[in-house]
N, C-alpha and C. Protein backbone atom coordinates (compact mmCIF):
# COMPACT_ATOMS: atom_id res chain seq x y z
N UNK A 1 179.94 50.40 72.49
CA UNK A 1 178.65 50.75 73.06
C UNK A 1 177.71 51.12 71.92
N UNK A 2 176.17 50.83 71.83
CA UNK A 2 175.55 50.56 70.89
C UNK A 2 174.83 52.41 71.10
N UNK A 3 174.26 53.08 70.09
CA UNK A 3 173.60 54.39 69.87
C UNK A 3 172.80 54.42 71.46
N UNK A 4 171.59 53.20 71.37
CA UNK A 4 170.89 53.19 72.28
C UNK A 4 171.75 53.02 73.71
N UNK A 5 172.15 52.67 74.13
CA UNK A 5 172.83 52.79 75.21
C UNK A 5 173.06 53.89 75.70
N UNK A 6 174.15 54.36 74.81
CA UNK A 6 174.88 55.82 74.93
C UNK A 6 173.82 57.05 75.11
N UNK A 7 172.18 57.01 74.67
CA UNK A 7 170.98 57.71 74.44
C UNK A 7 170.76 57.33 75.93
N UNK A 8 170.64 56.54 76.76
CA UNK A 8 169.85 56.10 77.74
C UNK A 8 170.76 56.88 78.72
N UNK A 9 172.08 56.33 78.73
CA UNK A 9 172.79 57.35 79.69
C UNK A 9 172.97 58.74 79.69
N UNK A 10 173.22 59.08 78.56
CA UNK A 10 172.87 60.73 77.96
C UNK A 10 171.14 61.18 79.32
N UNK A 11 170.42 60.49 78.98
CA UNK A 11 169.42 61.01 78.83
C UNK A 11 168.98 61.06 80.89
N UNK A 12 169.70 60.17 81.19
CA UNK A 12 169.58 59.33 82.57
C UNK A 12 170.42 60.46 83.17
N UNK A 13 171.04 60.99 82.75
CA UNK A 13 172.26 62.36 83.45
C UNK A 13 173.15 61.61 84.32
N UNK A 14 173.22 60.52 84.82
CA UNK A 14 173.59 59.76 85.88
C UNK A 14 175.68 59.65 85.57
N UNK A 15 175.56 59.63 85.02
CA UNK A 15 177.16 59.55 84.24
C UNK A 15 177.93 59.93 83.38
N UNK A 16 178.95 60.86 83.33
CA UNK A 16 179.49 61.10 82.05
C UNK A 16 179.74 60.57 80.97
N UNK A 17 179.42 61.16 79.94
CA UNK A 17 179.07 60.33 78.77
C UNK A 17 180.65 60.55 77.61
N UNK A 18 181.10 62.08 78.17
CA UNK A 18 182.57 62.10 77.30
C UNK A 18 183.23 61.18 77.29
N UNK A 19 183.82 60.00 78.34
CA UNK A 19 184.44 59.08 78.14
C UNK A 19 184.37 58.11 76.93
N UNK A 20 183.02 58.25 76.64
CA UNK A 20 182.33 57.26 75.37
C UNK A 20 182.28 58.17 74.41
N UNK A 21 182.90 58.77 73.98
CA UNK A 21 182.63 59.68 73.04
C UNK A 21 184.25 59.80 72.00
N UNK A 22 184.30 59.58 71.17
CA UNK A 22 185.81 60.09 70.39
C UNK A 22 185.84 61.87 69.76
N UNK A 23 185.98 62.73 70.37
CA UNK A 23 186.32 63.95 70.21
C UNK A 23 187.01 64.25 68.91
N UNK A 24 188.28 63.23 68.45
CA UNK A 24 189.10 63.54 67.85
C UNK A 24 188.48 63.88 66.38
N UNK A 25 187.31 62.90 66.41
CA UNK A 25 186.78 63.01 65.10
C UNK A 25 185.16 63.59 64.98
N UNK A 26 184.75 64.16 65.65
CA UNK A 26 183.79 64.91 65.82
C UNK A 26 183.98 66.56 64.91
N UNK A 27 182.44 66.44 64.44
CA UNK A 27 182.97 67.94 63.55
C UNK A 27 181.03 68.12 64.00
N UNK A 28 181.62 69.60 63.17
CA UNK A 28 180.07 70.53 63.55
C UNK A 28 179.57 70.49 61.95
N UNK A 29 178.09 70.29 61.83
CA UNK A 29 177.62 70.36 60.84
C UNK A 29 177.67 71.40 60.27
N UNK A 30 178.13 71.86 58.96
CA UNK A 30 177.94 73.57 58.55
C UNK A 30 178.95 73.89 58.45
N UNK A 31 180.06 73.60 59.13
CA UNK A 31 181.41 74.71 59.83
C UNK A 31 182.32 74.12 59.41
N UNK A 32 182.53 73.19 57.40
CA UNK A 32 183.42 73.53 57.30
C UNK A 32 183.91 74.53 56.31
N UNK A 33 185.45 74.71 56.79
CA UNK A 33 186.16 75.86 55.79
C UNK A 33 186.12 75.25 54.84
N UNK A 34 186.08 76.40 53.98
CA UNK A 34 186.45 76.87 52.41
C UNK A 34 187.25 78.02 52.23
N UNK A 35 188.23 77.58 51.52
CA UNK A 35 189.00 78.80 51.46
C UNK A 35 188.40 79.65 50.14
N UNK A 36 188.24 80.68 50.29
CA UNK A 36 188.48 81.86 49.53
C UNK A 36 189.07 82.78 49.05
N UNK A 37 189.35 83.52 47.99
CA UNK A 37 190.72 84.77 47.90
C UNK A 37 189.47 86.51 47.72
N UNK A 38 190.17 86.93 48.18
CA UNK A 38 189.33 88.72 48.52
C UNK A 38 190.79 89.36 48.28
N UNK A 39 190.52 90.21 47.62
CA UNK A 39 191.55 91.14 47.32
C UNK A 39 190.93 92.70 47.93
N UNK A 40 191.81 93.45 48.89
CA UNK A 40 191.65 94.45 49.74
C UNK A 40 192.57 95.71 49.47
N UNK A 41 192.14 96.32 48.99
CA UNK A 41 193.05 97.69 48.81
C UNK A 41 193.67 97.57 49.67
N UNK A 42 194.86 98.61 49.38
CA UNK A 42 196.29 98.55 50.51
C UNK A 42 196.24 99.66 51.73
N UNK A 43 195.05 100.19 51.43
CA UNK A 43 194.63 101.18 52.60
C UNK A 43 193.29 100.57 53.57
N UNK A 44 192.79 99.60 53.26
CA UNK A 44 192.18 98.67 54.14
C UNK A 44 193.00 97.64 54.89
N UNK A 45 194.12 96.92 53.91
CA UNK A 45 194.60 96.01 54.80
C UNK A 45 195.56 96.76 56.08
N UNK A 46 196.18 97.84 55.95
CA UNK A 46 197.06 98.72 56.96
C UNK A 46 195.88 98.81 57.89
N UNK A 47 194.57 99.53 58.08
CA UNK A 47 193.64 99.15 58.78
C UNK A 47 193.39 98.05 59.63
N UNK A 48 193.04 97.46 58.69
CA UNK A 48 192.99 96.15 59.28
C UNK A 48 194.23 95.47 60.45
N UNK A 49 195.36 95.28 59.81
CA UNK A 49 196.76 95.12 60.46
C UNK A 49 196.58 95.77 61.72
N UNK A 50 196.47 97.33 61.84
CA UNK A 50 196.65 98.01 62.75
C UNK A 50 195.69 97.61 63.76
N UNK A 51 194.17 97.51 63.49
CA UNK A 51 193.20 97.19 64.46
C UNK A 51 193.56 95.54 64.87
N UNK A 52 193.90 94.75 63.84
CA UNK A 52 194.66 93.55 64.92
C UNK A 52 195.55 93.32 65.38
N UNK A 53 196.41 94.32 65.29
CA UNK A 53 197.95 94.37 66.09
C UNK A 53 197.19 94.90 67.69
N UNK A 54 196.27 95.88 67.15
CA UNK A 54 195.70 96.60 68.69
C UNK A 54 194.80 95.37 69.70
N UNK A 55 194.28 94.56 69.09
CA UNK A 55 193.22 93.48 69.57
C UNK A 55 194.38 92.08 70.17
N UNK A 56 195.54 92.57 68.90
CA UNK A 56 196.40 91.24 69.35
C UNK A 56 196.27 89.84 69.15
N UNK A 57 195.26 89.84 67.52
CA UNK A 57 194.60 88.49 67.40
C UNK A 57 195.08 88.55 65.79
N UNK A 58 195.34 87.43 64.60
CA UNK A 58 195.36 87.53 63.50
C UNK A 58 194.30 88.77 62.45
N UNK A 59 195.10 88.85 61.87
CA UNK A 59 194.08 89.62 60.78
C UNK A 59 192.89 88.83 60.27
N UNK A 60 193.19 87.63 59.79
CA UNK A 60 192.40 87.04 59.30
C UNK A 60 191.42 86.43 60.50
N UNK A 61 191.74 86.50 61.76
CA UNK A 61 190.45 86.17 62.69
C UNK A 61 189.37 87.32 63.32
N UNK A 62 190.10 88.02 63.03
CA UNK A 62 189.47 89.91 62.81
C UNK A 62 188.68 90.25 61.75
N UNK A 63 188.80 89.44 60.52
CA UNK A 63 187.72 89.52 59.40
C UNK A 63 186.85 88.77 59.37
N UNK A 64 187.09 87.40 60.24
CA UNK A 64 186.22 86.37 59.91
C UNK A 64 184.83 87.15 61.38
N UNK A 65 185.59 87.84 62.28
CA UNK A 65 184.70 87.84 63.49
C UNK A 65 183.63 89.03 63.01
N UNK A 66 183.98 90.22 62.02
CA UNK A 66 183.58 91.46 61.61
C UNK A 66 182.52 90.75 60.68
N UNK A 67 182.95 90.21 60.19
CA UNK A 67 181.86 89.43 58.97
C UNK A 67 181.08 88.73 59.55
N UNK A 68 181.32 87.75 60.52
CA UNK A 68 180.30 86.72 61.06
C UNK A 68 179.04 87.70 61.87
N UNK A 69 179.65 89.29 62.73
CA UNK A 69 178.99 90.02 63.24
C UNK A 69 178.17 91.04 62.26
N UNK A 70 178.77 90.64 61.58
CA UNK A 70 177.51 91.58 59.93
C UNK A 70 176.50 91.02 59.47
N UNK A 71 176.73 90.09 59.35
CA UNK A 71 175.92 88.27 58.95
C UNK A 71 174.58 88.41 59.90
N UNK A 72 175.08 88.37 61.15
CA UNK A 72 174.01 88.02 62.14
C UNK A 72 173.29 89.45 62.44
N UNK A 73 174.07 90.41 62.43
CA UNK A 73 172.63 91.72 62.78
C UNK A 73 172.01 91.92 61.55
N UNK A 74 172.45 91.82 60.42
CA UNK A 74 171.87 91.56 58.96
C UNK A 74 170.55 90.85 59.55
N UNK A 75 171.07 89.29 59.47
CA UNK A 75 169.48 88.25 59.76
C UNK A 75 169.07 88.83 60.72
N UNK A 76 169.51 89.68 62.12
CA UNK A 76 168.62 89.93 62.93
C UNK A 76 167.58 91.27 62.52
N UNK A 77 168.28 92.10 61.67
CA UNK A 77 166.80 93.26 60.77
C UNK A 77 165.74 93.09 60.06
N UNK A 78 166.57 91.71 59.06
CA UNK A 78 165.66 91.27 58.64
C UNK A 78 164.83 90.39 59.18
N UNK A 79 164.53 89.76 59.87
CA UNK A 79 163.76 88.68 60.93
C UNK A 79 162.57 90.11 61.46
N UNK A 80 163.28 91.30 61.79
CA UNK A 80 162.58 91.71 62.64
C UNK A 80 161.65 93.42 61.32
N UNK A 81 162.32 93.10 60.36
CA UNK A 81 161.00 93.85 59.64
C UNK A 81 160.37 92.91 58.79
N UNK A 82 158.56 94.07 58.43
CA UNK A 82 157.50 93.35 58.72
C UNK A 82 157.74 92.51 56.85
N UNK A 83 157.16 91.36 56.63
CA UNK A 83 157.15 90.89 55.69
C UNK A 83 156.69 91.31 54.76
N UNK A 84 157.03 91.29 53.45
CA UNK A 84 156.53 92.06 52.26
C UNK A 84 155.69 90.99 51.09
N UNK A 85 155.44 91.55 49.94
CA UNK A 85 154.90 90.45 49.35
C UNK A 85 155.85 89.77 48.80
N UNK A 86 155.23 88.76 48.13
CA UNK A 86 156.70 87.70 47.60
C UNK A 86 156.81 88.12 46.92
N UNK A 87 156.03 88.57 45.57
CA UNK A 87 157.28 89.04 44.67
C UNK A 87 157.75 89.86 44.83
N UNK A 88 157.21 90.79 45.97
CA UNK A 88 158.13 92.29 46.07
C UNK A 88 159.93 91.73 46.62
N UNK A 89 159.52 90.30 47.35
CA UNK A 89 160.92 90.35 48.03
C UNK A 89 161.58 89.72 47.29
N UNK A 90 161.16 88.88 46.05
CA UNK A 90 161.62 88.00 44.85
C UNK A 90 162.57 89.66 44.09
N UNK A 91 162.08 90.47 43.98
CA UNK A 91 162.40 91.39 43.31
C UNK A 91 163.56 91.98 43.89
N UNK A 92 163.57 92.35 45.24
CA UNK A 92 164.75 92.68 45.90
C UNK A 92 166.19 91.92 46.10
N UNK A 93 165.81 90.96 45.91
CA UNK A 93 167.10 89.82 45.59
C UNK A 93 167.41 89.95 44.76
N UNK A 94 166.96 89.97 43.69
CA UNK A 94 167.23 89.78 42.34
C UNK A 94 168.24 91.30 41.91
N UNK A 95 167.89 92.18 42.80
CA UNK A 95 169.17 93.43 42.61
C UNK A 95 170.42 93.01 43.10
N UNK A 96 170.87 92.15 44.13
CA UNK A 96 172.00 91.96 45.25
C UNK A 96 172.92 91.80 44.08
């Protein structure tokens, strides 16, 4: 089935379009891994352990979810205070 086709029915709602679709090889733009190494004191990782033994989910999907939720109220403070001058904010980066 040609792009246009598959666009017309998409667009027509009239029929499911997953059938025409290969899943297997579909990826999300952005999202892929990279691995990284972080080294965690031994009184954070017991922490850690303990709060995902309590949640019942990996450690490592307990850091990725804490971080991804830091990430986003981060961009959401900043989005929501008022803009400064550029170089003032050129300047503030430049400390991180």
């Amino acid at each position: 089935m040609k792009a246009e086709e598959l666009d017309r029915l998409f667009d027509s709602g009239a029929e499911d379009i997953l059938p025409y679709l290969d899943l297997a090889k579909a990826v999300r733009p952005g999202h892929a891994a990279k691995r990284v190494n972080v080294d965690f004191p031994q009184w954070m990782l017991a922490r850690l352990d303990l709060e995902a033994d309590r949640l019942g989910v990996p450690r490592q999907s307990l850091i990725k979810v804490w971080i991804a939720e830091r990430l986003t109220r981060t961009k959401q403070m900043r989005s929501a205070e008022p803009s400064a001058p550029p170089n003032r904010r050129l300047a503030s980066r430049s400390r991180m």
